[in-house]
C-alpha atoms as a PDB file:
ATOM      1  CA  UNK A   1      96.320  68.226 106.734  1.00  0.00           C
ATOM      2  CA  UNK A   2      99.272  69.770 105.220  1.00  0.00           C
ATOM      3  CA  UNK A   3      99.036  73.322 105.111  1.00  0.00           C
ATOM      4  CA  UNK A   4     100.563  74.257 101.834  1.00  0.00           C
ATOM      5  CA  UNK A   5     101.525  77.796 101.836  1.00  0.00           C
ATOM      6  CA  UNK A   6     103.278  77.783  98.789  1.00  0.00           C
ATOM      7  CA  UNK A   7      99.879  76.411  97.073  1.00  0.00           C
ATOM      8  CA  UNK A   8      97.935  79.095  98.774  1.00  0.00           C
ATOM      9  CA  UNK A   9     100.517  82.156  97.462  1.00  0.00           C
ATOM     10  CA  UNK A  10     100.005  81.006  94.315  1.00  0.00           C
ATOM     11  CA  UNK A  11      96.257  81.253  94.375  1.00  0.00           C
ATOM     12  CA  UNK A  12      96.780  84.387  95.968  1.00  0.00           C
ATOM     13  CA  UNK A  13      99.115  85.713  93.656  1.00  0.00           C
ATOM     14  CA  UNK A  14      96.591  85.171  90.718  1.00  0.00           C
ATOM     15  CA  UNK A  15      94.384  87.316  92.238  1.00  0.00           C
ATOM     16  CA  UNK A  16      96.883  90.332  93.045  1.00  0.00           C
ATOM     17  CA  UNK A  17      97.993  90.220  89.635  1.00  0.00           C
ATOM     18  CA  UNK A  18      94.787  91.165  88.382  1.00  0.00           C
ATOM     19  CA  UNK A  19      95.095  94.026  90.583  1.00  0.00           C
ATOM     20  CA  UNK A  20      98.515  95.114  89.335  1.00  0.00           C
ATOM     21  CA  UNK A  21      97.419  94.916  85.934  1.00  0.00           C
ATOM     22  CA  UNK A  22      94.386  97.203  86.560  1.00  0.00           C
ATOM     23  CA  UNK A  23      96.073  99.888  88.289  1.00  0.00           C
ATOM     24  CA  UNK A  24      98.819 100.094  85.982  1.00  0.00           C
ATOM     25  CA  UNK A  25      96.102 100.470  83.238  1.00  0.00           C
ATOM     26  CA  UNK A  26      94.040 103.332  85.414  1.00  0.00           C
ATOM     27  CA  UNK A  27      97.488 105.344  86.672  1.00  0.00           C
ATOM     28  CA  UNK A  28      99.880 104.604  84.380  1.00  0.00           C
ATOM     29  CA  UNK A  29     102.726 102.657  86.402  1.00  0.00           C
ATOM     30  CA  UNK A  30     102.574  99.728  88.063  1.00  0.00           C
ATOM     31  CA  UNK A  31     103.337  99.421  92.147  1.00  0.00           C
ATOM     32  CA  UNK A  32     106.504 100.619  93.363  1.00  0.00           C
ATOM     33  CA  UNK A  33     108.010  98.842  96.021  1.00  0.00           C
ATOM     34  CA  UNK A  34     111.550 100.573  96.891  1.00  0.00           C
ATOM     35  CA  UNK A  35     113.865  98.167  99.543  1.00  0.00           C
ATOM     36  CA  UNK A  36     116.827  99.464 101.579  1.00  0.00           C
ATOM     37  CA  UNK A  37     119.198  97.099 101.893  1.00  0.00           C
ATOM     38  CA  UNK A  38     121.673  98.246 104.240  1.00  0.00           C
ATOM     39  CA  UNK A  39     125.232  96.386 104.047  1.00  0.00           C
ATOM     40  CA  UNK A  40     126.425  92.961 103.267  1.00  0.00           C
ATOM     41  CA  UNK A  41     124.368  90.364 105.687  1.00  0.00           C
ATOM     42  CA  UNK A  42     123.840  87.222 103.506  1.00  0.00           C
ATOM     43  CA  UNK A  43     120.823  86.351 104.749  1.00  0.00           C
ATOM     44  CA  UNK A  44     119.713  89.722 103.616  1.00  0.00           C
ATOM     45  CA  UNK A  45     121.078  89.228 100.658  1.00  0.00           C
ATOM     46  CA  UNK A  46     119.454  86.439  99.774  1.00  0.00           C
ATOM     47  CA  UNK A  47     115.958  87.500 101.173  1.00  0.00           C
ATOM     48  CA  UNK A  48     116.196  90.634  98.943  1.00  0.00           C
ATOM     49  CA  UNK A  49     116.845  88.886  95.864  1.00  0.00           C
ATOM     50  CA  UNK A  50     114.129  86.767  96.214  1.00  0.00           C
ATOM     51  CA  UNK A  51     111.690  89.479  97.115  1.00  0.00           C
ATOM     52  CA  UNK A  52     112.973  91.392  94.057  1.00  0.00           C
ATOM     53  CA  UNK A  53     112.109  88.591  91.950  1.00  0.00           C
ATOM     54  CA  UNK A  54     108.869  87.943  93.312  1.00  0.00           C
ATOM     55  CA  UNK A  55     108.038  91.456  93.242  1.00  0.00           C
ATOM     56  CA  UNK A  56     108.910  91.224  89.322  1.00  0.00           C
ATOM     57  CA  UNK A  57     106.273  87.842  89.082  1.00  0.00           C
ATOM     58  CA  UNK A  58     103.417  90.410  90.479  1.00  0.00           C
ATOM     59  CA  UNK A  59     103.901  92.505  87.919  1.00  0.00           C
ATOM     60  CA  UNK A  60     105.118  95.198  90.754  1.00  0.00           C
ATOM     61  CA  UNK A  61     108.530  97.190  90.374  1.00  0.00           C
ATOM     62  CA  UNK A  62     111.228  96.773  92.296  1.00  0.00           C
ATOM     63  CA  UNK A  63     113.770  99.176  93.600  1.00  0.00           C
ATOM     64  CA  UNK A  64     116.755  97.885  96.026  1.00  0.00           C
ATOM     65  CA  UNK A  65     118.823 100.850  97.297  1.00  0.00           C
ATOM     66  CA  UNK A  66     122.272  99.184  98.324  1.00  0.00           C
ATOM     67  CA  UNK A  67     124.055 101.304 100.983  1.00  0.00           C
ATOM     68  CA  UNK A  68     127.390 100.858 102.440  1.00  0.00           C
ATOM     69  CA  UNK A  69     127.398  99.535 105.604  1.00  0.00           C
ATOM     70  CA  UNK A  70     128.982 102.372 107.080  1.00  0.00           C
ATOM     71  CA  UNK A  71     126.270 105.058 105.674  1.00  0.00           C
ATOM     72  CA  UNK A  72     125.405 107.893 108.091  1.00  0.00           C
ATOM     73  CA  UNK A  73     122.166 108.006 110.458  1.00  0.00           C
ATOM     74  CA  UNK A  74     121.887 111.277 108.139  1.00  0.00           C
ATOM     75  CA  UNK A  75     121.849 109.914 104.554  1.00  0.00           C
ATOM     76  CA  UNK A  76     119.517 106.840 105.227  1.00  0.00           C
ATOM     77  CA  UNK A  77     116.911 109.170 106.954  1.00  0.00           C
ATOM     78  CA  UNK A  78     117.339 111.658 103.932  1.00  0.00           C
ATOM     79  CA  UNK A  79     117.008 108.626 101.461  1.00  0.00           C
ATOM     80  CA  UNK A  80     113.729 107.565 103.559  1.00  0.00           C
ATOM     81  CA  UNK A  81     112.185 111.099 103.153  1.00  0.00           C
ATOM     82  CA  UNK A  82     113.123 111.491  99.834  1.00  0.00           C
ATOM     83  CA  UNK A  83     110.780 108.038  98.823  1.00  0.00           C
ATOM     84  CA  UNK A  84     107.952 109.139 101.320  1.00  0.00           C
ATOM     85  CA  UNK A  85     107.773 112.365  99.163  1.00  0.00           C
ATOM     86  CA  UNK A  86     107.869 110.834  95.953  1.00  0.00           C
ATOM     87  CA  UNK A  87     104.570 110.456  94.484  1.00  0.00           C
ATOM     88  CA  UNK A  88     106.034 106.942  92.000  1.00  0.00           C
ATOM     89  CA  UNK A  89     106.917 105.056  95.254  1.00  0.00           C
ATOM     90  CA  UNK A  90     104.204 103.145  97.097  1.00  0.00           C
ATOM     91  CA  UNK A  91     105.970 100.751  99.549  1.00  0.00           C
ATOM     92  CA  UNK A  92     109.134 101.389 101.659  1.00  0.00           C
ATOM     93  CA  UNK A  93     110.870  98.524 103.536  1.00  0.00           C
ATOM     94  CA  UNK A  94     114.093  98.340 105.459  1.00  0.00           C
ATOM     95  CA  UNK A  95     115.766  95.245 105.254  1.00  0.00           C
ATOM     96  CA  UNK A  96     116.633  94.011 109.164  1.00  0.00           C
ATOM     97  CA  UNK A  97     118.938  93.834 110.887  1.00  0.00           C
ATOM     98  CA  UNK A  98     120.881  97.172 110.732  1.00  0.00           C
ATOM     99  CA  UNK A  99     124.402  97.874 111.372  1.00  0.00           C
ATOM    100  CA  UNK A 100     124.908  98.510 115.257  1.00  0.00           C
ATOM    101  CA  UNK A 101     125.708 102.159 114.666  1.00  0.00           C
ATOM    102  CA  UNK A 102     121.971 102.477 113.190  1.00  0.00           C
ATOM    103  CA  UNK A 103     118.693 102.694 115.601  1.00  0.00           C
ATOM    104  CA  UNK A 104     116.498 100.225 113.306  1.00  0.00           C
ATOM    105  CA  UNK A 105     112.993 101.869 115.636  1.00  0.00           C
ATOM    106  CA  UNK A 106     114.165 105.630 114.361  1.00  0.00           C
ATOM    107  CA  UNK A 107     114.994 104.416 110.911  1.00  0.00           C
ATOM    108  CA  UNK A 108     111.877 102.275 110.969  1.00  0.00           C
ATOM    109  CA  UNK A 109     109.573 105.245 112.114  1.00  0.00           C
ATOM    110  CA  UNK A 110     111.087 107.428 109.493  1.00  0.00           C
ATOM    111  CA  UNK A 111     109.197 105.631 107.176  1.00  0.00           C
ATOM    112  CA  UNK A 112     105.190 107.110 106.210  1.00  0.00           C
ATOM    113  CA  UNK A 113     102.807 105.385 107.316  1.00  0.00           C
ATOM    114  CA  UNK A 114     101.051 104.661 104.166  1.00  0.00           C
ATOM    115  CA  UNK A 115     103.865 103.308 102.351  1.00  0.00           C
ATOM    116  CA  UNK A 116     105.406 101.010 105.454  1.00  0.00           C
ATOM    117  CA  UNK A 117     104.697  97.442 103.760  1.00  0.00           C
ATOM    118  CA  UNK A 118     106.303  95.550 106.817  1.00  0.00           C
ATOM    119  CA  UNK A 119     103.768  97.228 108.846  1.00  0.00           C
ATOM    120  CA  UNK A 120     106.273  98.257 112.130  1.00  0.00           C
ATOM    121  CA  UNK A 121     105.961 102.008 112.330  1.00  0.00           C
ATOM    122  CA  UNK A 122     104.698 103.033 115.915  1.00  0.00           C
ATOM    123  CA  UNK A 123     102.179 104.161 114.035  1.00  0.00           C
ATOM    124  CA  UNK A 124     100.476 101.189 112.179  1.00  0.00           C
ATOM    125  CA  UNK A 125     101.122  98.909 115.335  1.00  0.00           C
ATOM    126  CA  UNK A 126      99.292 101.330 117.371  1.00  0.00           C
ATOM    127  CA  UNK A 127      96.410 101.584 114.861  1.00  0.00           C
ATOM    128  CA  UNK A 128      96.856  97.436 114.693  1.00  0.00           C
ATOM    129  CA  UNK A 129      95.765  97.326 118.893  1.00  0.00           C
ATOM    130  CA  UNK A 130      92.985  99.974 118.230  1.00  0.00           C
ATOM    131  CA  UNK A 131      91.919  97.350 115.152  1.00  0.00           C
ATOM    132  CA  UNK A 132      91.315 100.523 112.853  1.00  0.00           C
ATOM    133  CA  UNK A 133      92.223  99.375 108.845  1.00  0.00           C
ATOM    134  CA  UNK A 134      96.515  99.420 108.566  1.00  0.00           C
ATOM    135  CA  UNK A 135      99.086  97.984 107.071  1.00  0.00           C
ATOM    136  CA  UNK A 136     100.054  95.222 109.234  1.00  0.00           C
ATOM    137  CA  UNK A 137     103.255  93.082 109.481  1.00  0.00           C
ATOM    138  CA  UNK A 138     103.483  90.370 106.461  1.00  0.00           C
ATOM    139  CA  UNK A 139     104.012  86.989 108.198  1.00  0.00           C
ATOM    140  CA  UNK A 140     101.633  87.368 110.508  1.00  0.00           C
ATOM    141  CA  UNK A 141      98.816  88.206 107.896  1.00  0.00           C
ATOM    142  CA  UNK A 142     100.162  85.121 106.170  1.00  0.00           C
ATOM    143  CA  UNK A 143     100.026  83.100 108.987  1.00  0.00           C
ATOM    144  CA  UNK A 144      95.969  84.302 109.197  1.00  0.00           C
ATOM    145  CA  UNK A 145      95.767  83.321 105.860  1.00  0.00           C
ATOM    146  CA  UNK A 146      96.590  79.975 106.864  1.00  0.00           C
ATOM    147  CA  UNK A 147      94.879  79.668 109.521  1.00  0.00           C
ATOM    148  CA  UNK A 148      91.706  80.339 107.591  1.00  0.00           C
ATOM    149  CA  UNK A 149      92.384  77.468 104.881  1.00  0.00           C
ATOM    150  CA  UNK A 150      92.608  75.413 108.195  1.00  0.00           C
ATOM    151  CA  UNK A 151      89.490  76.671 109.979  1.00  0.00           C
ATOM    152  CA  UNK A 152      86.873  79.623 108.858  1.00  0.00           C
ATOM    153  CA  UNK A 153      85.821  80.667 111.545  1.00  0.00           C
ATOM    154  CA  UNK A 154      88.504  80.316 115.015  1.00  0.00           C
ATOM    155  CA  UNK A 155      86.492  82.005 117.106  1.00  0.00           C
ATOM    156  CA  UNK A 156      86.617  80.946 120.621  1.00  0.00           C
ATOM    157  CA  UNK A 157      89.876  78.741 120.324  1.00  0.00           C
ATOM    158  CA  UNK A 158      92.989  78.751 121.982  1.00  0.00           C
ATOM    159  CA  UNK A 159      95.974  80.174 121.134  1.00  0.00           C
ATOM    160  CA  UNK A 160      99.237  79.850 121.938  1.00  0.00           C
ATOM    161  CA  UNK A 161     102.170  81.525 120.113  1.00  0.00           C
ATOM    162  CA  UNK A 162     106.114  80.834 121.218  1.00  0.00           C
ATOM    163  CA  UNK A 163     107.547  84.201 120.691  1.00  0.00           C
ATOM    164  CA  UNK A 164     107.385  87.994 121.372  1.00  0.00           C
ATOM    165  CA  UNK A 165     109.190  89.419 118.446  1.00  0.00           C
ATOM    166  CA  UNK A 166     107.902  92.853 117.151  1.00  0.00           C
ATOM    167  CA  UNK A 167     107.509  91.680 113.610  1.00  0.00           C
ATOM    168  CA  UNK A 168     105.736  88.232 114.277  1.00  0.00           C
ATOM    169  CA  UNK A 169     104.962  87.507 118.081  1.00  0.00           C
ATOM    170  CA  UNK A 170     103.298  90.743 119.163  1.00  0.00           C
ATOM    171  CA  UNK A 171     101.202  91.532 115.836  1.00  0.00           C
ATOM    172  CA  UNK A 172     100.160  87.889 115.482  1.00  0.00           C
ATOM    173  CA  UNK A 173      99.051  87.882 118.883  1.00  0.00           C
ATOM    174  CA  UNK A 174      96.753  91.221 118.200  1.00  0.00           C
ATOM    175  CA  UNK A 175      95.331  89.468 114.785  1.00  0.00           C
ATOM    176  CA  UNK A 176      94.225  86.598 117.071  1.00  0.00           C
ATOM    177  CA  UNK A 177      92.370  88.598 119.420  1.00  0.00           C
ATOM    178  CA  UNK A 178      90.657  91.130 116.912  1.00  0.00           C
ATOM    179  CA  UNK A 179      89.758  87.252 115.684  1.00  0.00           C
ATOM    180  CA  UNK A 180      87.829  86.612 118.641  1.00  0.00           C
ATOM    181  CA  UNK A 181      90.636  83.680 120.316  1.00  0.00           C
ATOM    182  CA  UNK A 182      91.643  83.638 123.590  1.00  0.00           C
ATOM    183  CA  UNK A 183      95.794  84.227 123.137  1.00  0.00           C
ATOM    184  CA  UNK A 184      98.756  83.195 125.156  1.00  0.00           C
ATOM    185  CA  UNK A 185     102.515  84.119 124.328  1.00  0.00           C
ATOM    186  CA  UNK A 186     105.429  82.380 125.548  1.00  0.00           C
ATOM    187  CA  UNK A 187     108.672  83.078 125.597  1.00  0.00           C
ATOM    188  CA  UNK A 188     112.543  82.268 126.352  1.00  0.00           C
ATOM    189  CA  UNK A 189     111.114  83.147 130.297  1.00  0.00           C
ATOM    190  CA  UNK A 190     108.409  81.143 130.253  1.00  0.00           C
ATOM    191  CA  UNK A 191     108.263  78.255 133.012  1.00  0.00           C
ATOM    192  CA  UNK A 192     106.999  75.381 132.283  1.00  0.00           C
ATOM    193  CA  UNK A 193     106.351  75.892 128.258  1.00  0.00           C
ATOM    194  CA  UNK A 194     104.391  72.224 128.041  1.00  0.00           C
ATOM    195  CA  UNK A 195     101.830  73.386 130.355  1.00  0.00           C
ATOM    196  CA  UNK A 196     100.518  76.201 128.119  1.00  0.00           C
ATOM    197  CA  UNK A 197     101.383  74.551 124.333  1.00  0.00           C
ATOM    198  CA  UNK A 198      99.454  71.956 125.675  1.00  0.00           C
ATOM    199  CA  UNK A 199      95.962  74.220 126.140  1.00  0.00           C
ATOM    200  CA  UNK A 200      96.352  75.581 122.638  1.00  0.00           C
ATOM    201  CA  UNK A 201      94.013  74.654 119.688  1.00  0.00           C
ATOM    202  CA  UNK A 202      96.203  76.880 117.214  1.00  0.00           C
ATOM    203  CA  UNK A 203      99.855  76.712 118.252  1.00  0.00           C
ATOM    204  CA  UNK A 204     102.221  79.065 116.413  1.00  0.00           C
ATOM    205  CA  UNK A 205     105.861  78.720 116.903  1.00  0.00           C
ATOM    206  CA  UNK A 206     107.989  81.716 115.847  1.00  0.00           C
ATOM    207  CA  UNK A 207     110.837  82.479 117.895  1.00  0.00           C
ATOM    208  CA  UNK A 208     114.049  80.930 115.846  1.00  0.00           C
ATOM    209  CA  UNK A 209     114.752  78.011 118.234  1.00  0.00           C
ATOM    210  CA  UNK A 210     115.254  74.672 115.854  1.00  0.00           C
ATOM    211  CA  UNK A 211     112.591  71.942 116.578  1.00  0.00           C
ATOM    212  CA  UNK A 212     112.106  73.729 119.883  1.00  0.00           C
ATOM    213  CA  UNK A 213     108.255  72.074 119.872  1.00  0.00           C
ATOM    214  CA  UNK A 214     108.196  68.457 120.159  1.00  0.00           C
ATOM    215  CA  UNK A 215     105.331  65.621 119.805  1.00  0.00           C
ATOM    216  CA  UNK A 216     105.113  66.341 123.396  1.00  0.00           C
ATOM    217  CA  UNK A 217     104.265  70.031 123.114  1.00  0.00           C
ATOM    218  CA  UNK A 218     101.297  69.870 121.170  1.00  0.00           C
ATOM    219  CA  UNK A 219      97.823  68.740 121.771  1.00  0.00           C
ATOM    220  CA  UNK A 220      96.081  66.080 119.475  1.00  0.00           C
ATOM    221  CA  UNK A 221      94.235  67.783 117.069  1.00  0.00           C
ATOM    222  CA  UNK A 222      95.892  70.952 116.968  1.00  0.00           C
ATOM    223  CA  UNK A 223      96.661  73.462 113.834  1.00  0.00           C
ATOM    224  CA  UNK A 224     100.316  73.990 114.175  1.00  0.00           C
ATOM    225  CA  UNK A 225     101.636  76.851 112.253  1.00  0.00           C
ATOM    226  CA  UNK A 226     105.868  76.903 111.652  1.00  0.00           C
ATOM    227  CA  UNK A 227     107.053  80.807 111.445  1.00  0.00           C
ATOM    228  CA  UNK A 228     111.162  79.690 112.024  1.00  0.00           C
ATOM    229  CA  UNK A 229     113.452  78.673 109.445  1.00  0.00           C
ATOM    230  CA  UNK A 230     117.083  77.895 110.626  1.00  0.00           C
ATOM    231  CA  UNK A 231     120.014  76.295 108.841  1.00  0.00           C
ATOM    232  CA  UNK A 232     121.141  73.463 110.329  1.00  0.00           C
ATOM    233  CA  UNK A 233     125.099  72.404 110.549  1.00  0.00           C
ATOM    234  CA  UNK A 234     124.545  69.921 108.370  1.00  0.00           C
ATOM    235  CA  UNK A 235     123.025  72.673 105.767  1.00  0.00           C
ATOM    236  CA  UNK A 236     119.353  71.369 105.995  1.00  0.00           C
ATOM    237  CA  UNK A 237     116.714  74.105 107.065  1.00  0.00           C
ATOM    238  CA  UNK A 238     114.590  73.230 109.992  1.00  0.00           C
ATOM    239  CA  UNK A 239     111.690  75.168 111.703  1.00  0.00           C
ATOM    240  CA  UNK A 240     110.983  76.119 115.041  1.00  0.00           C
ATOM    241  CA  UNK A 241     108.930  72.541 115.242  1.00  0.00           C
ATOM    242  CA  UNK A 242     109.928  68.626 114.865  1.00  0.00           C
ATOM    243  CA  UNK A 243     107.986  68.051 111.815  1.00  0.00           C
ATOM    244  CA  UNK A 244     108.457  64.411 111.741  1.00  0.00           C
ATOM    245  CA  UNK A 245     106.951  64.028 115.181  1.00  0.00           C
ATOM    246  CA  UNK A 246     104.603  66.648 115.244  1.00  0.00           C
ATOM    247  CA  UNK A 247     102.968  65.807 111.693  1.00  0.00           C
ATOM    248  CA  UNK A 248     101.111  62.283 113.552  1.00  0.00           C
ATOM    249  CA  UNK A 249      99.245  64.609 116.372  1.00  0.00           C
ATOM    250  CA  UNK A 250      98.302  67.857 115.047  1.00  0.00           C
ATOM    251  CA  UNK A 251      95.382  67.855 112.746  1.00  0.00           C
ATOM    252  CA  UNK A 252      96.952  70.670 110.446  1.00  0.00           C
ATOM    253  CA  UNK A 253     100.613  71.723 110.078  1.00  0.00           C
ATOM    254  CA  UNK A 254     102.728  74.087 108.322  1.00  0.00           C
ATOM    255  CA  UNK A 255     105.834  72.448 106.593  1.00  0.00           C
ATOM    256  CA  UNK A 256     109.423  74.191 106.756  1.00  0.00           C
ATOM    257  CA  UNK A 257     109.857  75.753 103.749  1.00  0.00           C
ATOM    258  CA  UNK A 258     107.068  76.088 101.614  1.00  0.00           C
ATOM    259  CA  UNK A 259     104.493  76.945 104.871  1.00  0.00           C
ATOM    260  CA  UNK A 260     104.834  80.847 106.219  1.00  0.00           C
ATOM    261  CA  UNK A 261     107.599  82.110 103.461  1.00  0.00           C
ATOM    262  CA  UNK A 262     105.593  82.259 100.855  1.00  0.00           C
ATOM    263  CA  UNK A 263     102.674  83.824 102.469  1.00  0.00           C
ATOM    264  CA  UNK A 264     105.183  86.844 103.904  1.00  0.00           C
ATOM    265  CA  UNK A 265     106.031  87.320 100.474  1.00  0.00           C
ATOM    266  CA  UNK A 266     102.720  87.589  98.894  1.00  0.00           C
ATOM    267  CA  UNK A 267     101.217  89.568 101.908  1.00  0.00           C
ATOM    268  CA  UNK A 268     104.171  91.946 101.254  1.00  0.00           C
ATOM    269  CA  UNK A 269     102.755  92.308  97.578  1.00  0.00           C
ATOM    270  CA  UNK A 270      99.400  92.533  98.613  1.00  0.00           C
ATOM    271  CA  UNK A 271     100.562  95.113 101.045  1.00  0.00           C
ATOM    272  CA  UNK A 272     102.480  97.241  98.447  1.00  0.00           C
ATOM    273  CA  UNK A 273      99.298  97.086  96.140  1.00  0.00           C
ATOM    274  CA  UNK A 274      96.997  98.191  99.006  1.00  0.00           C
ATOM    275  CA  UNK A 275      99.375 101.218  99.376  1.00  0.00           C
ATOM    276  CA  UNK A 276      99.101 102.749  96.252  1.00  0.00           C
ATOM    277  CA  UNK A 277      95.075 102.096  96.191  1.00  0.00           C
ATOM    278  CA  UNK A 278      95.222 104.001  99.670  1.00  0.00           C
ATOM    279  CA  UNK A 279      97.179 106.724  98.300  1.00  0.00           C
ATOM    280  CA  UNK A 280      94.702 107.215  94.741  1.00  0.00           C
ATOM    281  CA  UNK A 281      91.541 106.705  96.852  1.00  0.00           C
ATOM    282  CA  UNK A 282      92.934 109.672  98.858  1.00  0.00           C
ATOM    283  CA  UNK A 283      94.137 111.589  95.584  1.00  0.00           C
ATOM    284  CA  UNK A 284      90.672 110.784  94.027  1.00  0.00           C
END
């Protein structure tokens, strides 16, 4: 079983459309999603874009705020408390990585609560643990999303996810428990990483290493879901697992692209929508 993300933000995105549409009817303006994009990375180039355009096919508006690389500590927090006090912007998201001179978990934090649409303020992590409602980190509610088309109901399985990151390892592994599976993480100082991918029923691979997980990694009849995307020398893009070897032994797999991106990007629509419902249900 292919599991074809792209397919699945498309049915997804018919539904949040709908939603646009009907708030912009009952509040006159549709979702506001406002992006600071910090100097001239060109991955982050390229990731804003897209989500710009996307944004745009939701029927949401789009703000980027392009800041010199050399921008003061100073005028980025003003710029964040300036958009958490306007009542026409919904969703707030700092595009990663920062410049060096720039603390990403002070700028982050900065941020309200209600309108952080990656879901990484101390806050919404910590109310992610306690499992009371947030807005929580968009791959790894897309990679739930997925998991669901696989399997309805996964309690009881194992889980095994390669990778700790703050924005994918660590939430993902909280979504997993609140859904009732028993969950291991591994990691770059994890012994013997065969021994545990071996144990896991749903195997999630996010931690940026190129076909890192082999045929020999995975148990037969596994869901295997592929979070990395990495650029090859020879310009091809390539997930954290060997497709080709991996697609014969699992019973469900992600492909690389088309798998996790597009879920991250609808999620982070769906997440921009929930914030302005959140802030009218509070207004009405």
């Amino acid at each position: 079983m292919i599991l074809d993300g792209k397919h699945y933000a498309a049915e997804l995105k018919d539904v949040l459309t709908k939603q646009c549409a009907a708030l912009k009817v009952a509040h006159g303006r549709a979702p506001s999603l406002h992006v600071l994009l910090i100097g001239n990375n060109p991955g982050s180039l390229v990731y804003v874009s897209m989500k710009q355009k996307r944004a745009f096919d939701f029927g949401i508006q789009s703000t980027v705020h392009r800041l010199d690389e050399t921008i003061s500590r100073e005028a980025v927090l003003n710029l964040i408390n300036e958009l958490n006090n306007s009542t026409e912007v919904d969703g707030i998201l700092v595009q990663l990585p920062l410049p060096a001179h720039l603390n990403a978990n002070e700028i982050i934090d900065t941020i309200s609560p209600e309108k952080d649409v990656d879901g990484l303020t101390s806050i919404n992590l910590g109310k992610l643990i306690r499992g009371t409602p947030s807005l929580v980190s968009c791959t790894p509610l897309g990679c739930m999303h997925i998991l669901k088309k696989w399997k309805a109901d996964i309690s009881g399985l194992n889980a095994v996810i390669v990778g700790r990151s703050t924005l994918v390892g660590k939430p993902l592994s909280l979504l997993l428990i609140h859904a009732d599976t028993t969950v291991t993480v591994c990691h770059s100082k994890t012994h013997n990483l065969k021994e545990h991918t071996m144990q896991a029923d749903i195997l999630i691979a996010a931690c940026g290493d190129p076909k890192l997980i082999r045929k020999e990694h995975v148990k037969p009849g596994a869901c295997v879901i592929d979070v990395g995307m990495s650029r090859l020398s020879d310009g091809s893009l390539s997930g954290d697992v060997a497709f080709d070897e991996v697609v014969h032994i699992a019973d469900a797999i992600t492909p690389v692209p088309f798998g996790v991106g597009p879920m991250t990007v609808a999620y982070l629509m769906s997440n921009t929508i929930q914030a302005m419902k959140n802030t009218h249900a509070q207004i009405d």
